[in-house]
Protein backbone atom coordinates (compact mmCIF):
# COMPACT_ATOMS: atom_id res chain seq x y z
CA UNK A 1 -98.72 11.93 139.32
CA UNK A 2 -96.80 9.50 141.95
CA UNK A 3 -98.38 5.97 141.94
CA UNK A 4 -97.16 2.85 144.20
CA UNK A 5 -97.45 -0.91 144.04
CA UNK A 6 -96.09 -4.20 143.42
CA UNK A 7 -95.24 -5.48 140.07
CA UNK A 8 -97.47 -6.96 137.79
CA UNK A 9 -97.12 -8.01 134.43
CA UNK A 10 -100.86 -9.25 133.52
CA UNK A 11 -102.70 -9.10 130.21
CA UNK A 12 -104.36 -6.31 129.79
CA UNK A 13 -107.30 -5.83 127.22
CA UNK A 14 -107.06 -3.70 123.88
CA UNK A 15 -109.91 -1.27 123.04
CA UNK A 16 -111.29 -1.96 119.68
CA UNK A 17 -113.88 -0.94 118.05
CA UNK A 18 -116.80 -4.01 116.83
CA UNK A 19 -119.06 -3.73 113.73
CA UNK A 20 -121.21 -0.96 115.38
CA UNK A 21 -118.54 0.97 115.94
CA UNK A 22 -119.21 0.28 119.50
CA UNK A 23 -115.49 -0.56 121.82
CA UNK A 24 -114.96 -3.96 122.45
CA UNK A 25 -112.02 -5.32 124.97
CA UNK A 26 -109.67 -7.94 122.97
CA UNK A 27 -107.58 -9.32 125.28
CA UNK A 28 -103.73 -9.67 124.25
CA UNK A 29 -102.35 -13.36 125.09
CA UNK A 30 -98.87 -13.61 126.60
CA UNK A 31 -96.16 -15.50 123.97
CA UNK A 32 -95.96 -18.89 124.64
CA UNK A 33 -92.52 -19.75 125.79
CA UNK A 34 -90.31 -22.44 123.92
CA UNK A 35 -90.04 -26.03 125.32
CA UNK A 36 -86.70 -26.42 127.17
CA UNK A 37 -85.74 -21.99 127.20
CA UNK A 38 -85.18 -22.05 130.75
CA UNK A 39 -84.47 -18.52 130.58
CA UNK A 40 -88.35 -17.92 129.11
CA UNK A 41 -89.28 -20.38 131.81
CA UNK A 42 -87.67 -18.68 134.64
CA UNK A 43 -89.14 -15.04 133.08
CA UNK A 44 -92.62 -17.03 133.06
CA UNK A 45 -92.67 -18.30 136.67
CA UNK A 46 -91.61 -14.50 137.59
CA UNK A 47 -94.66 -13.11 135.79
CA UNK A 48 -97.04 -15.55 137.10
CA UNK A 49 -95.82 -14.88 140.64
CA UNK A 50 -97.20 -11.45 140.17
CA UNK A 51 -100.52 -12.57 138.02
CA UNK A 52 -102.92 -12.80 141.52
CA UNK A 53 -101.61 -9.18 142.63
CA UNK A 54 -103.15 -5.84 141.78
CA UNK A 55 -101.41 -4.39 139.01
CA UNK A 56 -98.65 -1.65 140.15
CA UNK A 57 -99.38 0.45 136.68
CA UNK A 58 -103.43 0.04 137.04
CA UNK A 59 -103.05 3.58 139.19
CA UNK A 60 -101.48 5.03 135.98
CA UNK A 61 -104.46 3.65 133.62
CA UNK A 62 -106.94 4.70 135.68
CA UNK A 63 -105.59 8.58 135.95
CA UNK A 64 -104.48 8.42 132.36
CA UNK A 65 -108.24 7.42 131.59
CA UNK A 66 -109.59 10.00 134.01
CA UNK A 67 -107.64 12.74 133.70
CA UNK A 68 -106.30 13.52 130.17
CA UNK A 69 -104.03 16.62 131.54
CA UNK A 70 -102.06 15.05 134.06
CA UNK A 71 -98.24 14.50 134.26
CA UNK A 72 -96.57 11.73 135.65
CA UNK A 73 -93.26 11.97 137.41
CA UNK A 74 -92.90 9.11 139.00
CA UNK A 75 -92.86 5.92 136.17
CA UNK A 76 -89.49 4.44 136.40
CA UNK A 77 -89.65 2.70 139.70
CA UNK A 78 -92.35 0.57 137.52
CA UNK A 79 -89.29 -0.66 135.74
CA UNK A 80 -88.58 -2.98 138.02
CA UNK A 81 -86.28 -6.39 137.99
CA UNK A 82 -89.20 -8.26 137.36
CA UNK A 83 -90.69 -6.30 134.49
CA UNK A 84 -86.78 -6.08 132.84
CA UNK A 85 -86.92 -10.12 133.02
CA UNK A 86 -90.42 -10.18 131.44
CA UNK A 87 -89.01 -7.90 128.48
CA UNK A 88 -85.94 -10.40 128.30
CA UNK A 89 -88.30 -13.14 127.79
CA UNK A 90 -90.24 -11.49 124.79
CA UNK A 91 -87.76 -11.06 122.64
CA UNK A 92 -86.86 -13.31 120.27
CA UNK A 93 -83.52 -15.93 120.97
CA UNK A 94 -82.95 -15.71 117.14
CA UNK A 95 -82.99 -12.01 117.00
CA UNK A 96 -79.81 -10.35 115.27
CA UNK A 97 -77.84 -9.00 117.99
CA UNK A 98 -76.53 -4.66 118.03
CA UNK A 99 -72.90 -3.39 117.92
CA UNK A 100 -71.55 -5.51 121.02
CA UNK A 101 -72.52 -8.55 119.51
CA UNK A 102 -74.09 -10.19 122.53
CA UNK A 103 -76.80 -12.48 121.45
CA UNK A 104 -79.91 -13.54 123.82
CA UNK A 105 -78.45 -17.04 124.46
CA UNK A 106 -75.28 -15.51 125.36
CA UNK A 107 -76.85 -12.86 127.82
CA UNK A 108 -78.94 -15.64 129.75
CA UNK A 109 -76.41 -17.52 130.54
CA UNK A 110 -76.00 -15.33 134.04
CA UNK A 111 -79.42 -14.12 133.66
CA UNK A 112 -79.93 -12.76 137.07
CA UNK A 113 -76.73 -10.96 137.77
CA UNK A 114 -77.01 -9.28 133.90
CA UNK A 115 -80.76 -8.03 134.70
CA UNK A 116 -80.06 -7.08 138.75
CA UNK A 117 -76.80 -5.06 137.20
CA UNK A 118 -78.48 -3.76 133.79
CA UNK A 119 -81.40 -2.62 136.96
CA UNK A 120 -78.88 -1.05 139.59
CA UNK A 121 -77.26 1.00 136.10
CA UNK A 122 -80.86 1.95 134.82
CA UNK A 123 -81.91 3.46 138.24
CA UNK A 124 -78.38 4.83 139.06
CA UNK A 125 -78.03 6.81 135.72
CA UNK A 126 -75.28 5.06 135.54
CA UNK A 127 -76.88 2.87 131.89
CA UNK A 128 -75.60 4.30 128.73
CA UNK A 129 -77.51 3.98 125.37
CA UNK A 130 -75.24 2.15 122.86
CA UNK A 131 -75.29 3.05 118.81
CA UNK A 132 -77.92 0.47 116.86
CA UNK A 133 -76.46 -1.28 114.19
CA UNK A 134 -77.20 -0.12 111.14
CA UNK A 135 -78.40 -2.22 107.75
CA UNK A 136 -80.64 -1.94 104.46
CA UNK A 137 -83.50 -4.20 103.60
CA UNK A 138 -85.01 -4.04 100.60
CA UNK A 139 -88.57 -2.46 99.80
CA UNK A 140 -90.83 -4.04 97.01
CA UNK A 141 -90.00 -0.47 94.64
CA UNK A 142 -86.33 -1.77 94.51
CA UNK A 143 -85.17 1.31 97.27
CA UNK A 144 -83.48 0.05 100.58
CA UNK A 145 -84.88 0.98 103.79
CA UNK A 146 -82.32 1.48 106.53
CA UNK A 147 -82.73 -0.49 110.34
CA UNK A 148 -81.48 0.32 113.56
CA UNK A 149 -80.66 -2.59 114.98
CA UNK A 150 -80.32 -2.32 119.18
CA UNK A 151 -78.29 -4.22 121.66
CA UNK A 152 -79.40 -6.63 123.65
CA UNK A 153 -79.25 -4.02 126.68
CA UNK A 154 -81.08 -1.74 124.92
CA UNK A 155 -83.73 -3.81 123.76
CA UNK A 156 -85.02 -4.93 127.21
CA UNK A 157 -85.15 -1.56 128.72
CA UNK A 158 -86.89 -0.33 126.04
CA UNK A 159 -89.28 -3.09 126.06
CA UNK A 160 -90.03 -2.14 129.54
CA UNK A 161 -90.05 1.54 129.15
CA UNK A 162 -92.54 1.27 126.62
CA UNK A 163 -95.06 -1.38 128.55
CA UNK A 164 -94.93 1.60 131.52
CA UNK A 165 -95.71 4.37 128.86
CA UNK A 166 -98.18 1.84 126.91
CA UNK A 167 -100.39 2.54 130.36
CA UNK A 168 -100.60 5.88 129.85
CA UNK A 169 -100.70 6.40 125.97
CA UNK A 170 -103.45 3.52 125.60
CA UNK A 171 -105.91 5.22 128.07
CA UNK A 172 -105.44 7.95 125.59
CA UNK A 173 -105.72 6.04 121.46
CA UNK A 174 -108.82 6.11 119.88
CA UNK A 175 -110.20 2.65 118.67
CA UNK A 176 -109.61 3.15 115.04
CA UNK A 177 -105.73 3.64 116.26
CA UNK A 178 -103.92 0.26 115.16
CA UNK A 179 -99.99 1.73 114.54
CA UNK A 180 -97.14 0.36 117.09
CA UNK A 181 -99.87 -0.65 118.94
CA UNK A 182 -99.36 -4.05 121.73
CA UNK A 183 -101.51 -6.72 120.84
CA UNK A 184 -102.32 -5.03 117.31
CA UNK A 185 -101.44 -6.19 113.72
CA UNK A 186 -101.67 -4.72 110.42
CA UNK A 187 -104.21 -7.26 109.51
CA UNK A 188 -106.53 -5.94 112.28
CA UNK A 189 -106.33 -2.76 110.50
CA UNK A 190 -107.03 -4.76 107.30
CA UNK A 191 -109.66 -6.42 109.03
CA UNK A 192 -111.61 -3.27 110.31
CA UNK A 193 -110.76 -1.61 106.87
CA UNK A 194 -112.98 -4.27 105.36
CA UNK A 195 -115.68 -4.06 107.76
CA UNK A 196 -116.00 -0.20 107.45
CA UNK A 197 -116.19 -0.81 103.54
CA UNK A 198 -118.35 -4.12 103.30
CA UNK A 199 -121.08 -2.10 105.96
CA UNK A 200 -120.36 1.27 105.09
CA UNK A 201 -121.38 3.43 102.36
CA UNK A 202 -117.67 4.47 101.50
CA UNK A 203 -116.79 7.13 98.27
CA UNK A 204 -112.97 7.63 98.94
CA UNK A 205 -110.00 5.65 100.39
CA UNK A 206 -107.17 7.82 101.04
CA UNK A 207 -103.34 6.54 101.32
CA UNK A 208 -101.12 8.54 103.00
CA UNK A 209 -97.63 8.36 104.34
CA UNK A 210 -94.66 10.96 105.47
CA UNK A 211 -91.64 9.86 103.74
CA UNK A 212 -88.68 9.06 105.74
CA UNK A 213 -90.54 10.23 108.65
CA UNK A 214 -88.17 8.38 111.53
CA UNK A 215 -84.79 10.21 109.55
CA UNK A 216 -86.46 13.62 109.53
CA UNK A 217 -88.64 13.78 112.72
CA UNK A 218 -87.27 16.41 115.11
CA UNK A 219 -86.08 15.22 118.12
CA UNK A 220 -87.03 18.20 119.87
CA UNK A 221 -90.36 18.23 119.14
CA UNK A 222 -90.94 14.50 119.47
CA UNK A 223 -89.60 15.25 123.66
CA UNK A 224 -92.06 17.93 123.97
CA UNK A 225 -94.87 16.14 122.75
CA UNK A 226 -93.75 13.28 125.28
CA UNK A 227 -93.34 15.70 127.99
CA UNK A 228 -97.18 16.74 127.93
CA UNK A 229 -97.82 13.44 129.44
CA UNK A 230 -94.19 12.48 131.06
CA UNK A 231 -93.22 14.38 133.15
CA UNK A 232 -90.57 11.62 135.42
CA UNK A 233 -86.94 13.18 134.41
CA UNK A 234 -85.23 10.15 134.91
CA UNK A 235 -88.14 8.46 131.75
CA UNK A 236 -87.15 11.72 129.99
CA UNK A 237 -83.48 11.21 130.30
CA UNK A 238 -83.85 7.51 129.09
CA UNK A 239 -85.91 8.48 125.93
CA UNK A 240 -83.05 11.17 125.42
CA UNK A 241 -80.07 8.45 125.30
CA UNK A 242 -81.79 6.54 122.98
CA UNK A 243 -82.32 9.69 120.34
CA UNK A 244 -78.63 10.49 120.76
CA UNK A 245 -77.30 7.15 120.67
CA UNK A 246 -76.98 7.29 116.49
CA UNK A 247 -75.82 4.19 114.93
CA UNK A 248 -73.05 2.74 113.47
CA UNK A 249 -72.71 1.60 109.73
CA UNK A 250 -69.28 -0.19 108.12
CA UNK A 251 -67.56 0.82 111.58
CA UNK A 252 -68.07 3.76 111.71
């Protein structure tokens, strides 16, 4: 489904559910931006620029909410400069940095020519998905769970990517949906969990999970599931760097 417009990088509200069951918007408030970050500041004044114009990705919610078969093949022009600058400004400064060792401080230094080149490689084909970094944390039953950690580069184009699919996939979640959600916590699921018990007449709690789901899932699968919505080759391609990317643990 092609869709134009300008930029825009506005809140947009959550649909939850209340007490009744009944959806209720909650809106999701931007991250405030640390005193003296000029590179957050600059990223800030770019977003606001764009706050009084009609959202370039509101044509994509509204089809996504009308029409639940259609396919959309033309997303990635929505990853614009500005919207790459907005997901540079999200991420944490004290974030670990990936393989090439290039930290956010280090990145914004020549902000503008990093971002206008990262966009002129994204749109080219020319951007290549780099190996995350891989290390262990430990889980409260003594195991270690393994994390990818992502470049820089990486990072902000995924951050992007994902606020341009976000407008399709939302229109799409149920309310009771709280997983990888924007704007949603595990203690809003804890919090609606609680309601449904302290109101509801409730027999059973069931606790499921699929273990090591993210080492097993099959990438093949996972691209034809996205294609029933996606249906922009150049999104497709992007996703498909990212799954064959791998990682890289003790050097190798």
């Amino acid at each position: 489904m092609n869709d134009h417009g300008k930029s825009d990088s506005r809140v947009v509200p959550a649909k939850l559910a209340n007490k009744t069951g009944q959806p209720v918007a909650e809106p999701v408030e931007e991250r405030r931006l640390a005193e003296g970050n000029a590179g957050r500041q600059n990223a800030s004044r770019t977003q606001g620029r764009d706050y009084g114009a009609s959202s370039a990705l509101d044509r994509v919610r509204q089809v996504a909410r009308k029409d639940k078969g259609a396919r959309f093949t033309a997303l990635l022009h929505h990853v614009d400069l500005a919207r790459l600058w907005a997901a540079y400004a999200a991420i944490s400064p004290k974030a670990a940095p990936g393989v090439d060792r290039v930290t956010w401080d280090a990145y914004g230094q020549d902000l503008r020519a990093n971002l206008e080149d990262l966009h002129r490689r994204v749109h080219s084909g020319a951007y290549r998905a780099s190996p995350s970094r891989r290390v262990y944390i430990p889980k409260p039953d003594g195991r270690l769970r393994p994390l990818g950690i992502a470049t820089l580069e990486d990072k902000i184009v995924q951050r992007a990517v994902a606020e341009v699919l976000n407008a399709v996939y939302e229109e799409d979640f149920l309310g009771f949906s709280y997983g990888f959600r924007p704007g949603r916590k595990p203690h809003d699921a804890l919090d609606a969990l609680a309601v449904g018990i302290e109101t509801r007449k409730v027999n059973w709690i069931l606790d499921a999970d699929i273990r090591g789901f993210y080492d097993a899932i099959d990438h093949g699968w996972l691209r034809r599931f996205v294609e029933h919505r996606i249906a922009d080759k150049r999104v497709l391609r992007l996703i498909q760097k990212w799954l064959n990317a791998g990682v890289i643990e003790d050097g190798t």
